[in-house]
N, C-alpha and C. Protein backbone atom coordinates (compact mmCIF):
# COMPACT_ATOMS: atom_id res chain seq x y z
N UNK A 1 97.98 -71.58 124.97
CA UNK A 1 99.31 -71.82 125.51
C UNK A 1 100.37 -71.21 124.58
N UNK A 2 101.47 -70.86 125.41
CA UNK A 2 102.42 -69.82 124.23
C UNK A 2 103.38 -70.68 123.94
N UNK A 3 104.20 -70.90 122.70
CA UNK A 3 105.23 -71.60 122.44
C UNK A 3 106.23 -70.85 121.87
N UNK A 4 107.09 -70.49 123.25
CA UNK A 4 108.35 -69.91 122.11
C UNK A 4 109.33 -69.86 121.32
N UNK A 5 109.30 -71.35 120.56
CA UNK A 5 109.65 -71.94 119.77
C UNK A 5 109.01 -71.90 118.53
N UNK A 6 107.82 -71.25 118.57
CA UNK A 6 106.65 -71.98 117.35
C UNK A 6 107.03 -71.43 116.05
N UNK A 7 108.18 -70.39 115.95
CA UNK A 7 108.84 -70.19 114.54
C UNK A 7 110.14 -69.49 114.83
N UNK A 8 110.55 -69.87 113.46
CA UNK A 8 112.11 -69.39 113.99
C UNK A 8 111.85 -67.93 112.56
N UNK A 9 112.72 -66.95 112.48
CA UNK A 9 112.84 -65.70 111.24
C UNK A 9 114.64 -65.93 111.16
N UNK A 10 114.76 -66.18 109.79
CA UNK A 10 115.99 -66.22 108.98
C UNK A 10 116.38 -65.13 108.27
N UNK A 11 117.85 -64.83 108.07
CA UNK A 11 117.84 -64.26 106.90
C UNK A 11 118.76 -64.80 106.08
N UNK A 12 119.01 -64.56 104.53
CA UNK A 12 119.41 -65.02 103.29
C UNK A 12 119.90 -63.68 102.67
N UNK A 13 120.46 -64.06 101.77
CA UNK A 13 121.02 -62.84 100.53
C UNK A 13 119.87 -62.19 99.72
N UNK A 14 120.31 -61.21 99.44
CA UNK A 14 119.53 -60.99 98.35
C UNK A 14 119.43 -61.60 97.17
N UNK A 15 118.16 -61.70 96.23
CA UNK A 15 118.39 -61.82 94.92
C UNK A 15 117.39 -61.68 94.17
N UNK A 16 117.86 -61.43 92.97
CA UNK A 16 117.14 -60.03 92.30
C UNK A 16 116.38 -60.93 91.31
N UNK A 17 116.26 -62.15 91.22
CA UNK A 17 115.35 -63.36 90.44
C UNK A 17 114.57 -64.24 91.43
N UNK A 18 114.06 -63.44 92.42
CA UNK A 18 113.36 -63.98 93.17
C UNK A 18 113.48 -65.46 93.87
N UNK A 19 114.77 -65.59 94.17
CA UNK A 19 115.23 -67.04 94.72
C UNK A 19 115.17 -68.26 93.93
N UNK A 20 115.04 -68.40 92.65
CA UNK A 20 114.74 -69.39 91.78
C UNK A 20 115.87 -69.54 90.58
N UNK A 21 116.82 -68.57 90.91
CA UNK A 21 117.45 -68.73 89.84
C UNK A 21 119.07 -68.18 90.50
N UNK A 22 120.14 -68.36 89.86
CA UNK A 22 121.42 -67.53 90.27
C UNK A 22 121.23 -66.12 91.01
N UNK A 23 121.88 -65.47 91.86
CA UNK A 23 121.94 -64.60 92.10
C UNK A 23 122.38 -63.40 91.18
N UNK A 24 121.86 -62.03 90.95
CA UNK A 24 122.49 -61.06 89.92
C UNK A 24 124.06 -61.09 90.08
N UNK A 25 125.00 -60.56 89.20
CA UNK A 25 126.10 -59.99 90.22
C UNK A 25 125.80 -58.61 90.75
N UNK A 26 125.28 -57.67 90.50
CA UNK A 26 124.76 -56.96 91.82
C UNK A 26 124.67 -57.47 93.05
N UNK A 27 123.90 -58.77 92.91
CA UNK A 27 123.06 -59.35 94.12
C UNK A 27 124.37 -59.05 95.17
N UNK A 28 125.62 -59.67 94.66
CA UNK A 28 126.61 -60.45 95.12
C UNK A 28 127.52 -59.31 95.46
N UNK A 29 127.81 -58.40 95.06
CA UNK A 29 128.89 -57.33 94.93
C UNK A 29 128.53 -56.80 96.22
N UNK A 30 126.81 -56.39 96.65
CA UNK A 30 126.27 -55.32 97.39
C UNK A 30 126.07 -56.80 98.68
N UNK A 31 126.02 -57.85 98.55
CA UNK A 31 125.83 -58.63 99.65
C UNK A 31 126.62 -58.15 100.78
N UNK A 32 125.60 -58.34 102.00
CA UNK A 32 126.26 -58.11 103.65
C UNK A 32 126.67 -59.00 104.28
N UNK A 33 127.04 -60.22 103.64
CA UNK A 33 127.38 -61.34 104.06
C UNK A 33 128.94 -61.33 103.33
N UNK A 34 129.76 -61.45 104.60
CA UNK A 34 131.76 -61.72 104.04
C UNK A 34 131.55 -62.86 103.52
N UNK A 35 131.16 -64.16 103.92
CA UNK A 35 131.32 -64.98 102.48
C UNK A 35 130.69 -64.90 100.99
N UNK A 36 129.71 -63.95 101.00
CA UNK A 36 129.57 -63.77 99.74
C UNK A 36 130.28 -62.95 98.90
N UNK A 37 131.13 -61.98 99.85
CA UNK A 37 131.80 -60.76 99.34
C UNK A 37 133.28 -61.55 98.86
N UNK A 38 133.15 -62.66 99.80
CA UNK A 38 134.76 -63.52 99.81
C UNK A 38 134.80 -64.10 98.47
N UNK A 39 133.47 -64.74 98.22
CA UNK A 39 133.56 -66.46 97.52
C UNK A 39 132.31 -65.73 96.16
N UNK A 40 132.02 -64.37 96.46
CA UNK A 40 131.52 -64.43 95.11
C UNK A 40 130.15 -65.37 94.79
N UNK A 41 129.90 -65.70 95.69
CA UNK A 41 128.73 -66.81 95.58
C UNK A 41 127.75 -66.98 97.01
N UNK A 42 126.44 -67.51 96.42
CA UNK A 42 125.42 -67.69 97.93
C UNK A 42 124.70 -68.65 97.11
N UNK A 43 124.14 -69.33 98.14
CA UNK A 43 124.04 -71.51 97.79
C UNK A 43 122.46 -71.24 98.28
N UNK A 44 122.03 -69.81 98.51
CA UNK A 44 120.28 -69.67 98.50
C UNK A 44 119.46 -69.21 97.81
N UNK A 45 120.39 -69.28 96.92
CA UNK A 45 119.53 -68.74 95.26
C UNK A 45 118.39 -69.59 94.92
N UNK A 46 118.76 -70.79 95.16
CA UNK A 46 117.47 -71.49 94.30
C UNK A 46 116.43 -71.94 95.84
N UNK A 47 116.29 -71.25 97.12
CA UNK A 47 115.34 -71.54 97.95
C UNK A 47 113.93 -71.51 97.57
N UNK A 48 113.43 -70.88 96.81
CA UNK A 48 111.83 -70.62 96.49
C UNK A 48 111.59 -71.09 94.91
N UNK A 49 112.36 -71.70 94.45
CA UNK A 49 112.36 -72.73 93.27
C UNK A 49 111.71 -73.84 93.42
N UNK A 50 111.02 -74.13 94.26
CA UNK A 50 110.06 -74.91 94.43
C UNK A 50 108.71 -75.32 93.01
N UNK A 51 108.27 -74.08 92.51
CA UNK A 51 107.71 -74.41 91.37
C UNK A 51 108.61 -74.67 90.09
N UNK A 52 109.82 -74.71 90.49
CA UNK A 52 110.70 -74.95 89.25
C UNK A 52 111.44 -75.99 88.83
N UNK A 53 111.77 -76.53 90.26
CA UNK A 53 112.85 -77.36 90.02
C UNK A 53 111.98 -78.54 90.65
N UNK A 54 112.78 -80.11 90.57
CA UNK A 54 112.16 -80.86 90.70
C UNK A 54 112.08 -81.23 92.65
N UNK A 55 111.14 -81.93 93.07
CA UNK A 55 111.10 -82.12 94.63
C UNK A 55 112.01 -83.10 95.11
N UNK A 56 111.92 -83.63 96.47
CA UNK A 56 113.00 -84.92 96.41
C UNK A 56 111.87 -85.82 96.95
N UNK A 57 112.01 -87.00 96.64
CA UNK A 57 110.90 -88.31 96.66
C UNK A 57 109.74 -88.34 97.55
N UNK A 58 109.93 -87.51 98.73
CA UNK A 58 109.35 -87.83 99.64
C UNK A 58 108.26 -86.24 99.65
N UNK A 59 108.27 -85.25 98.57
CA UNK A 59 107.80 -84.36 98.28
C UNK A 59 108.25 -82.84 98.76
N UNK A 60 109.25 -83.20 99.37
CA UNK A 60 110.11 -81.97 99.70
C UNK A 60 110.77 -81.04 99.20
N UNK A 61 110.99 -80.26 99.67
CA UNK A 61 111.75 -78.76 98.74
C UNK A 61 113.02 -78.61 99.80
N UNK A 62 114.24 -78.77 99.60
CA UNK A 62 115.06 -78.04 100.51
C UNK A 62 115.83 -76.58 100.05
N UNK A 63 115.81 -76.11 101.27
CA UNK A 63 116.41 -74.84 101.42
C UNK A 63 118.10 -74.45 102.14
N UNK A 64 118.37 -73.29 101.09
CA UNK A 64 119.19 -73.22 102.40
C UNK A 64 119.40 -71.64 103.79
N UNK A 65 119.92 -71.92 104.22
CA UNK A 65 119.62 -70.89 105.67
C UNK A 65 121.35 -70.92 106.03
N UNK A 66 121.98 -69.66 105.61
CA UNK A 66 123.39 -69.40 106.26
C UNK A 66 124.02 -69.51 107.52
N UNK A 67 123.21 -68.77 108.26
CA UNK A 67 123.64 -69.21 110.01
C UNK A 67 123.69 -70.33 109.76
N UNK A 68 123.04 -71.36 109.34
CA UNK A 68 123.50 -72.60 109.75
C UNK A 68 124.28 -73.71 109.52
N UNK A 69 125.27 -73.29 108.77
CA UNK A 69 126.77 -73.65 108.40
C UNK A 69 127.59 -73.57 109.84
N UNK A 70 127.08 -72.40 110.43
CA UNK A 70 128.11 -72.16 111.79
C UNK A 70 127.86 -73.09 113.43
N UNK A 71 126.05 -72.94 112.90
CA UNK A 71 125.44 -73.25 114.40
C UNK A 71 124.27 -73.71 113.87
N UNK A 72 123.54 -74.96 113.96
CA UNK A 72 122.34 -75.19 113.78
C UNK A 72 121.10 -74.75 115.02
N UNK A 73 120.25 -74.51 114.91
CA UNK A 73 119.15 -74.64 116.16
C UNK A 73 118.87 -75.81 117.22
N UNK A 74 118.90 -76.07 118.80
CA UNK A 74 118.89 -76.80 119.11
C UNK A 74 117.81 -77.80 118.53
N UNK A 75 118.20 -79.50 118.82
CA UNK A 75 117.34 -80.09 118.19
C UNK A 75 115.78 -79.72 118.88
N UNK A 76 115.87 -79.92 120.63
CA UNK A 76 114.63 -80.04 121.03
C UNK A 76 113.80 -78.43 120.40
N UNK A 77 114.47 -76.78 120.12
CA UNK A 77 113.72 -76.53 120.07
C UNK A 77 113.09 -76.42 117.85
N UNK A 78 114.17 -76.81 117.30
CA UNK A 78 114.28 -77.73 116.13
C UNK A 78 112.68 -77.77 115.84
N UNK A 79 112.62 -79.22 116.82
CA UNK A 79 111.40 -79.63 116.81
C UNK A 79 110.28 -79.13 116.75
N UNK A 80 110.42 -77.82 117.64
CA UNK A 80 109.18 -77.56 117.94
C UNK A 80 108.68 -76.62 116.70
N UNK A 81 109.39 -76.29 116.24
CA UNK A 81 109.14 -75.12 115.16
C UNK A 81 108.22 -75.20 114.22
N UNK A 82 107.34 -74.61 113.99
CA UNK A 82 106.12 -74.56 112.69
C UNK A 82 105.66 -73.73 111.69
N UNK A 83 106.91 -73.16 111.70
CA UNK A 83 106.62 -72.07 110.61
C UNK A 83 108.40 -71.37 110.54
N UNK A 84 108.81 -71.66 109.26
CA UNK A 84 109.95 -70.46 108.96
C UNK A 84 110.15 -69.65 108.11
N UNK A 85 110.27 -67.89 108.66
CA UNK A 85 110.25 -67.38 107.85
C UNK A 85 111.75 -66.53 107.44
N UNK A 86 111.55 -66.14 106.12
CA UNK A 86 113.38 -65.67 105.94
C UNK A 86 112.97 -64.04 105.58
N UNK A 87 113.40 -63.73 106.03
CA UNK A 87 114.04 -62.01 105.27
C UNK A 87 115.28 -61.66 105.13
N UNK A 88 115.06 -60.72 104.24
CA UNK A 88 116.24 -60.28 103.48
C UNK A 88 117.01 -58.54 103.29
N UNK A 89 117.69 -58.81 102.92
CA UNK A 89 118.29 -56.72 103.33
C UNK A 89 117.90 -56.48 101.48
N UNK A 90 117.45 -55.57 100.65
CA UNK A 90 117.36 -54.57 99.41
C UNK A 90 118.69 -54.20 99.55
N UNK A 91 120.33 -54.43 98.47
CA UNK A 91 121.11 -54.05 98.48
C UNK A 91 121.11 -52.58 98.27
N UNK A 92 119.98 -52.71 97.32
CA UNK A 92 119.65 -50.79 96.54
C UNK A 92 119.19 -49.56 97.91
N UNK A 93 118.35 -50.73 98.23
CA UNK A 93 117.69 -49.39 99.60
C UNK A 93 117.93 -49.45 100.65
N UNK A 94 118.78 -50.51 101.29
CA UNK A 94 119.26 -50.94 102.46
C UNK A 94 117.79 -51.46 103.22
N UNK A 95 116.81 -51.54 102.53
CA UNK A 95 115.71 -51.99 103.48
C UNK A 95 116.09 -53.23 103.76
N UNK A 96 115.07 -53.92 104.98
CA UNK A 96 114.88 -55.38 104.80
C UNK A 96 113.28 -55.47 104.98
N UNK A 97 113.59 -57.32 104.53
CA UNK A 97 111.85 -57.02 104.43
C UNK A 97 111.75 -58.67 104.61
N UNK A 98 110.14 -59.07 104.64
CA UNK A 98 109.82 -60.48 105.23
C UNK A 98 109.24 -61.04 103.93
N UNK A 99 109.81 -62.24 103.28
CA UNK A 99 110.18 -62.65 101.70
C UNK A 99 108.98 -63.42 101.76
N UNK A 100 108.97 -64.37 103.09
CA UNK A 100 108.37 -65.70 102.44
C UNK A 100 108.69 -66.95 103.29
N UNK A 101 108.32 -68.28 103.46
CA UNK A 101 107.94 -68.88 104.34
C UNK A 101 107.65 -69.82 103.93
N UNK A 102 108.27 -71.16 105.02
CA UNK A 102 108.58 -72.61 104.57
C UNK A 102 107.61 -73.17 106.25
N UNK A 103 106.39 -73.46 105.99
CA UNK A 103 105.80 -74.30 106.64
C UNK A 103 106.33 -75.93 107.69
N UNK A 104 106.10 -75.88 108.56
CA UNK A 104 106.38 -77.26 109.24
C UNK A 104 107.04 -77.90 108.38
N UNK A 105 108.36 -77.43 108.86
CA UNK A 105 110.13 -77.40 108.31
C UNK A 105 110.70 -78.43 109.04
N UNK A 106 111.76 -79.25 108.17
CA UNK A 106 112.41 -80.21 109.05
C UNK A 106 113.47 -79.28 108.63
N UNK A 107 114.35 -79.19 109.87
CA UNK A 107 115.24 -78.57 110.21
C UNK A 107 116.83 -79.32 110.25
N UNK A 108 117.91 -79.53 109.71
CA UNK A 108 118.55 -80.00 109.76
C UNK A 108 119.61 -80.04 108.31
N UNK A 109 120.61 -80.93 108.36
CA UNK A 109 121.24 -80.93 107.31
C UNK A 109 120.71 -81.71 106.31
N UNK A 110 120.58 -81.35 105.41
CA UNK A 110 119.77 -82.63 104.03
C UNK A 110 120.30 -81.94 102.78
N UNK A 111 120.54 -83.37 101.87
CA UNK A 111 121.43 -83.67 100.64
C UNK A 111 120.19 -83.52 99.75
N UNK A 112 120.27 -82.87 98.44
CA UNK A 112 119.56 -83.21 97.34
C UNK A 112 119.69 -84.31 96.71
N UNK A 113 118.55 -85.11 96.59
CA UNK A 113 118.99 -86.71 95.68
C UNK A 113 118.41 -86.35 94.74
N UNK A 114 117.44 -85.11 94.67
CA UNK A 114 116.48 -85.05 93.43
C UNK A 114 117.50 -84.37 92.27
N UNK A 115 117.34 -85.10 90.98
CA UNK A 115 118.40 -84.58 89.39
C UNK A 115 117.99 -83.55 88.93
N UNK A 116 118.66 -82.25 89.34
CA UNK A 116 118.84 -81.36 88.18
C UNK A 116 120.03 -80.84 87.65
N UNK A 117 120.38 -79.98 87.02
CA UNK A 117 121.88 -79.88 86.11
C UNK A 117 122.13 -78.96 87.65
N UNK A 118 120.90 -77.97 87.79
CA UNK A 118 121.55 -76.62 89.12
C UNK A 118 121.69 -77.24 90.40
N UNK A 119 120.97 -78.53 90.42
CA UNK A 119 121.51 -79.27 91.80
C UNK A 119 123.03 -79.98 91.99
N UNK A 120 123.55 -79.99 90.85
CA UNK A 120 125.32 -80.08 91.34
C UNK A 120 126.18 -79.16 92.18
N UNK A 121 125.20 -77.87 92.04
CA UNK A 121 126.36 -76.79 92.42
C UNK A 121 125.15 -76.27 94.12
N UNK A 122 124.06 -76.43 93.76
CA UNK A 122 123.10 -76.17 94.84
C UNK A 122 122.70 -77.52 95.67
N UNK A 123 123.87 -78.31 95.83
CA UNK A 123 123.22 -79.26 96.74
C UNK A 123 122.37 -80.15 97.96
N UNK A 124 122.93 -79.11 98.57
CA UNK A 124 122.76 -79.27 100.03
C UNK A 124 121.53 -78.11 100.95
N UNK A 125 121.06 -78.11 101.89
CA UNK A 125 120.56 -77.12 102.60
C UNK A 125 120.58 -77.77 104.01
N UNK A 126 119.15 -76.82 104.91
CA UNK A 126 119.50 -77.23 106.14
C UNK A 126 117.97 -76.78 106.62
N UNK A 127 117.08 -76.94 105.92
CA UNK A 127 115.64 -76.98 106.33
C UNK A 127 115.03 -77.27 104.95
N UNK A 128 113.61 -78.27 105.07
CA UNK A 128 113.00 -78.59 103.81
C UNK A 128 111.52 -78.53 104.32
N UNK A 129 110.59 -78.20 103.34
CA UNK A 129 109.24 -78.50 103.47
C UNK A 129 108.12 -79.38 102.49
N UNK A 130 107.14 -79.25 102.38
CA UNK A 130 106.52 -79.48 101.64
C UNK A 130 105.97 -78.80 100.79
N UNK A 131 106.00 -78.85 99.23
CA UNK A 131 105.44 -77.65 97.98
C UNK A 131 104.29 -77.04 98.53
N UNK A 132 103.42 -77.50 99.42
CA UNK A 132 102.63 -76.72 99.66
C UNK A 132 102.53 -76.32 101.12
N UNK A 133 103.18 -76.41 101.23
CA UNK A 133 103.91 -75.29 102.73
C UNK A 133 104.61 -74.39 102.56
N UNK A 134 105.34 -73.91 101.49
CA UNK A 134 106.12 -73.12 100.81
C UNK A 134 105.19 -71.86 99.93
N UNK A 135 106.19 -70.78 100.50
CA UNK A 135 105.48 -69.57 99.32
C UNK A 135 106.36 -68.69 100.01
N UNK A 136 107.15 -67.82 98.42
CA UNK A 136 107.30 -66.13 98.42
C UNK A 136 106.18 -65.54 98.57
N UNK A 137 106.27 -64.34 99.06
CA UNK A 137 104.91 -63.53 99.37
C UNK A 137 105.28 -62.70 97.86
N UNK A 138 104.20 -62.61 97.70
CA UNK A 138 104.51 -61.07 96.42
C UNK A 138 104.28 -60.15 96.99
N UNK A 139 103.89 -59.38 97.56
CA UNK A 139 104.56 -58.56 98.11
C UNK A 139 104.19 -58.57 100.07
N UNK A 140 105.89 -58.29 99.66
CA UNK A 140 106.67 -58.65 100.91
C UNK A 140 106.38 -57.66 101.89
N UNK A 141 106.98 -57.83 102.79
CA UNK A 141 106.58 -57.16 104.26
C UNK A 141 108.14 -56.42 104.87
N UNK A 142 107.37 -54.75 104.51
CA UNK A 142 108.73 -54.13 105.16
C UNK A 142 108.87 -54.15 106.51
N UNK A 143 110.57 -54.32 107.05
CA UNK A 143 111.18 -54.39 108.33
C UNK A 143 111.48 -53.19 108.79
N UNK A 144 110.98 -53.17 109.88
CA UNK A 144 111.24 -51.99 110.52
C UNK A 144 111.51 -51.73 111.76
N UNK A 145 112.81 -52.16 112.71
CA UNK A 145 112.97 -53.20 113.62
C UNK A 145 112.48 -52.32 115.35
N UNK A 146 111.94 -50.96 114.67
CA UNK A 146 111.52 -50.37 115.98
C UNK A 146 109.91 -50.88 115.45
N UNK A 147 109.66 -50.53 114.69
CA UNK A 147 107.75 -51.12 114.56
C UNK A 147 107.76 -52.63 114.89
N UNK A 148 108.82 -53.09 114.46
CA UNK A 148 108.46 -54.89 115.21
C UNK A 148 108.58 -54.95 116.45
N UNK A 149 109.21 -53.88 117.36
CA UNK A 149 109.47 -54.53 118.49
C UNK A 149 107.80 -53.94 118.85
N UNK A 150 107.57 -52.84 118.72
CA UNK A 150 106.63 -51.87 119.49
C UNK A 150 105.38 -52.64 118.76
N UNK A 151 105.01 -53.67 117.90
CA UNK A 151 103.93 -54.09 117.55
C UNK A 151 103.58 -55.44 118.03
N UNK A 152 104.96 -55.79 119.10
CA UNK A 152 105.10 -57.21 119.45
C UNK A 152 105.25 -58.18 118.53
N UNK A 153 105.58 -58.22 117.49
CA UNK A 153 106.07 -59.32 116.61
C UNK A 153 107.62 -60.18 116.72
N UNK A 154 108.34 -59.60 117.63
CA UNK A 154 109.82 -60.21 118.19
C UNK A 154 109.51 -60.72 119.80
N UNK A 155 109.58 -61.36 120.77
CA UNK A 155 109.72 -61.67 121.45
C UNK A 155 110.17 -60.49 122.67
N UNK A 156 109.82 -60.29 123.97
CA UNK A 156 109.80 -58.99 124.55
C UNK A 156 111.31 -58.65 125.21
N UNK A 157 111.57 -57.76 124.45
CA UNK A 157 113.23 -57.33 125.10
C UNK A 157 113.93 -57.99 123.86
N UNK A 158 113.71 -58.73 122.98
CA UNK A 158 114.81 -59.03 121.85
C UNK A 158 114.69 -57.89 120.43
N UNK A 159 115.72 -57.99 120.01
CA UNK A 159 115.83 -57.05 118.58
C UNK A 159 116.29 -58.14 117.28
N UNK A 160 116.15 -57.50 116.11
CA UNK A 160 116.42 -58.60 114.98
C UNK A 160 117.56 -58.79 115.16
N UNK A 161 117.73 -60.59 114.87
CA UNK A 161 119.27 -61.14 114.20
C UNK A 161 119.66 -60.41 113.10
N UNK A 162 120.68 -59.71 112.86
CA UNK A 162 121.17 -59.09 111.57
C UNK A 162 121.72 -60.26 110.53
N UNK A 163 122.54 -61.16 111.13
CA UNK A 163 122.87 -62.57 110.39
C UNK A 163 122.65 -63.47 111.01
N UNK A 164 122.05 -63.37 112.10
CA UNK A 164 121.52 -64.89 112.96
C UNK A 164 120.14 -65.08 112.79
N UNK A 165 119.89 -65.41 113.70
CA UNK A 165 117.59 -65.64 113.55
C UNK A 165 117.71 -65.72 114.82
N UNK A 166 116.30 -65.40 115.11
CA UNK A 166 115.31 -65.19 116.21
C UNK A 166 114.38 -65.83 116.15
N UNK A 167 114.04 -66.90 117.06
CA UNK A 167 113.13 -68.01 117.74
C UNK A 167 112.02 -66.63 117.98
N UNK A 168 110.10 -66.99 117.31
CA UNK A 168 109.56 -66.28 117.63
C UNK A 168 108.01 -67.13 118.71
N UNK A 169 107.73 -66.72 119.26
CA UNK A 169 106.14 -67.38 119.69
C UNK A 169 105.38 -67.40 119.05
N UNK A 170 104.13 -68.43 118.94
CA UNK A 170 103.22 -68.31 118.27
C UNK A 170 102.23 -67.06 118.58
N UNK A 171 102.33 -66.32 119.24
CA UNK A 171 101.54 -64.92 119.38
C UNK A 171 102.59 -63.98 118.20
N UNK A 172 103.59 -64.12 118.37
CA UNK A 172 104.34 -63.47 117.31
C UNK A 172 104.32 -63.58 115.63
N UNK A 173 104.27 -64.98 115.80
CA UNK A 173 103.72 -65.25 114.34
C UNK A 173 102.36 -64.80 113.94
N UNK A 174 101.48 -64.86 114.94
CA UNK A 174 100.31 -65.15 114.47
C UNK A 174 100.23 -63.37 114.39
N UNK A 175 100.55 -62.66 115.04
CA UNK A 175 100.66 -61.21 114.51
C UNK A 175 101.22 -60.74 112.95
N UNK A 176 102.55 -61.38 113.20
CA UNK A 176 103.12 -61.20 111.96
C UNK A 176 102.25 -61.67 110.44
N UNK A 177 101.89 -62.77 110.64
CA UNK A 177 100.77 -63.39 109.36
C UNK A 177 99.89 -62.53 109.16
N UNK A 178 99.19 -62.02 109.92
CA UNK A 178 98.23 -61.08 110.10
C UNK A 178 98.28 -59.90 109.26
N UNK A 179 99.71 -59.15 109.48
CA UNK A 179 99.97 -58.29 109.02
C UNK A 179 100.28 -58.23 107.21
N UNK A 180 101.06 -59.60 106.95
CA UNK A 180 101.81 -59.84 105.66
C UNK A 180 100.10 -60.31 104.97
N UNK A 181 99.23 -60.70 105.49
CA UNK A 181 98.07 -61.35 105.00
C UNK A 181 97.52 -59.97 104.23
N UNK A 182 97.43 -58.73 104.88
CA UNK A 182 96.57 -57.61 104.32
C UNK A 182 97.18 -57.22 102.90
N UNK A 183 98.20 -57.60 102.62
CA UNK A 183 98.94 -57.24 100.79
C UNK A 183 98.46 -58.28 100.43
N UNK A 184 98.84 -59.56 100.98
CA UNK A 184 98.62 -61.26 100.46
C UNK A 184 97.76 -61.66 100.30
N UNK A 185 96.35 -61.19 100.18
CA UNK A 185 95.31 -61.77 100.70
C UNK A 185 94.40 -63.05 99.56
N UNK A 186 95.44 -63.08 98.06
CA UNK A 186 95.65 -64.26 97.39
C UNK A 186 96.44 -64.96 97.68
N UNK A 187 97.30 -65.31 98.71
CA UNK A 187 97.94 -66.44 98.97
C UNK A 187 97.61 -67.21 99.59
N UNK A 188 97.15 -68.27 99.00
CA UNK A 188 96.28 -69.43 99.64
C UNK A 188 97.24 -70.34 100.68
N UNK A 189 98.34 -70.54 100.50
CA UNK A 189 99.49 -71.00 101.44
C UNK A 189 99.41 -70.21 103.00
N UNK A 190 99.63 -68.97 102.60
CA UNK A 190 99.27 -68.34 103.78
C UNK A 190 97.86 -68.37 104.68
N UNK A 191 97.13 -68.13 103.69
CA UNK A 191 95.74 -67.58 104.52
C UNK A 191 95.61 -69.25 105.17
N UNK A 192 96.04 -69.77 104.23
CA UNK A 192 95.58 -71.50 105.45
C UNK A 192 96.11 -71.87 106.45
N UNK A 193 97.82 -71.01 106.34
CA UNK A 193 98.45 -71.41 107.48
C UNK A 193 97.66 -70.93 108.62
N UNK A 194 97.79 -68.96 108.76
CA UNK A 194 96.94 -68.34 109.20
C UNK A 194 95.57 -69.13 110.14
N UNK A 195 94.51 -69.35 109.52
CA UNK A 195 93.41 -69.77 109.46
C UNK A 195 93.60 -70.53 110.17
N UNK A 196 94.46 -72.24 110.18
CA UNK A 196 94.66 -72.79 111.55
C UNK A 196 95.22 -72.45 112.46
N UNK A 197 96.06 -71.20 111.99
CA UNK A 197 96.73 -70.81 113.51
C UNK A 197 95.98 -70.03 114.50
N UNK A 198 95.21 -69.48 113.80
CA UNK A 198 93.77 -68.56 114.52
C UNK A 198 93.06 -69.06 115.21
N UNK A 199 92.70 -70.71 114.35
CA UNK A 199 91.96 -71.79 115.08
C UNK A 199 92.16 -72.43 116.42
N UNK A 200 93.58 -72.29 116.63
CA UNK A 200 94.14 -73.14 117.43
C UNK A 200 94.48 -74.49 116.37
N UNK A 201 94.52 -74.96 115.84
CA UNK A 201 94.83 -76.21 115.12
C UNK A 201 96.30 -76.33 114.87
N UNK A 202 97.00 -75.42 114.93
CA UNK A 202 98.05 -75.61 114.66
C UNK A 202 99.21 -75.67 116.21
């Protein structure tokens, strides 16, 4: 059965410390996002800090996701979602590419209660997972928005969100994993997601 809800694809800023730490000022100068160009700043630096920083009680990691300051995802299809993944634009090469991925995501607005000194200024996000639903890919997956359409990995007749996201099917994902799996093929986060999604289990 197809669900075309079964993942949503984000995008975020760049940053040149692999999401765990401040953004460069490069990061920030070359950002394609007007509020970063405005305010000098992006609040998704520390998304994949997950092995760094501390979780919040209930074992969660939150993230944050820009579109959704403006417009969140409906709740019902919210719900349905099981996989999110973010990409990002290379200020240097203008590429974009597919970073990395937050597993059966609660979707919504959520506060950090967990103490760190960088959680005063990084408080908030708007999707969280579990540490082990979470992973940067090392190496990432180039975008190439005529090979995604023509390989079926976008949904039929849609093109990438440039600053929004795109709701994908689980035939879409399960292509896409597929693909990011052949560099990845040590990422145990992945290959498990994968693996039940192949199964049907997921």
């Amino acid at each position: 059965m197809i669900n075309e809800n079964f993942g949503i694809l984000v995008t975020i800023n760049w940053n040149s410390h692999n999401w765990s730490a401040p953004a460069s000022n490069d990061d920030l100068k070359r950002s394609n996002f007007s509020y970063v160009k405005e305010n000098y700043y992006t609040h998704e630096d520390l998304n994949f800090g997950h092995e760094k920083y501390p979780l919040e009680d209930n074992g969660r990691y939150i993230a944050y996701v820009p579109q959704f300051e403006d417009k969140e995802p409906a709740k019902a299809k919210a719900n349905e979602i099981k996989l999110m993944l973010f990409k990002s634009q290379n200020p240097l090469t203008k590429e974009h590419f597919l970073i990395g991925m937050y597993g059966f995501p609660s979707i919504g607005l959520q506060y950090r209660e967990a103490h760190h000194e960088m959680f005063k200024r990084y408080d908030y996000g708007f999707v969280s997972s579990l540490k082990e639903n979470i992973s940067l890919f090392k190496n990432p997956l180039l975008i190439i928005e005529e090979t995604w359409i023509r390989k079926k990995y976008l949904p039929l007749g849609k093109k990438l969100g440039q600053q929004g996201w795109n709701y994908l099917s689980n035939e879409n994902v399960l292509r896409i994993l597929d693909k990011v799996y052949i560099d990845n093929k040590e990422n145990l986060i992945l290959k498990r997601f994968r693996s039940k999604m192949a199964l049907g289990k997921i």
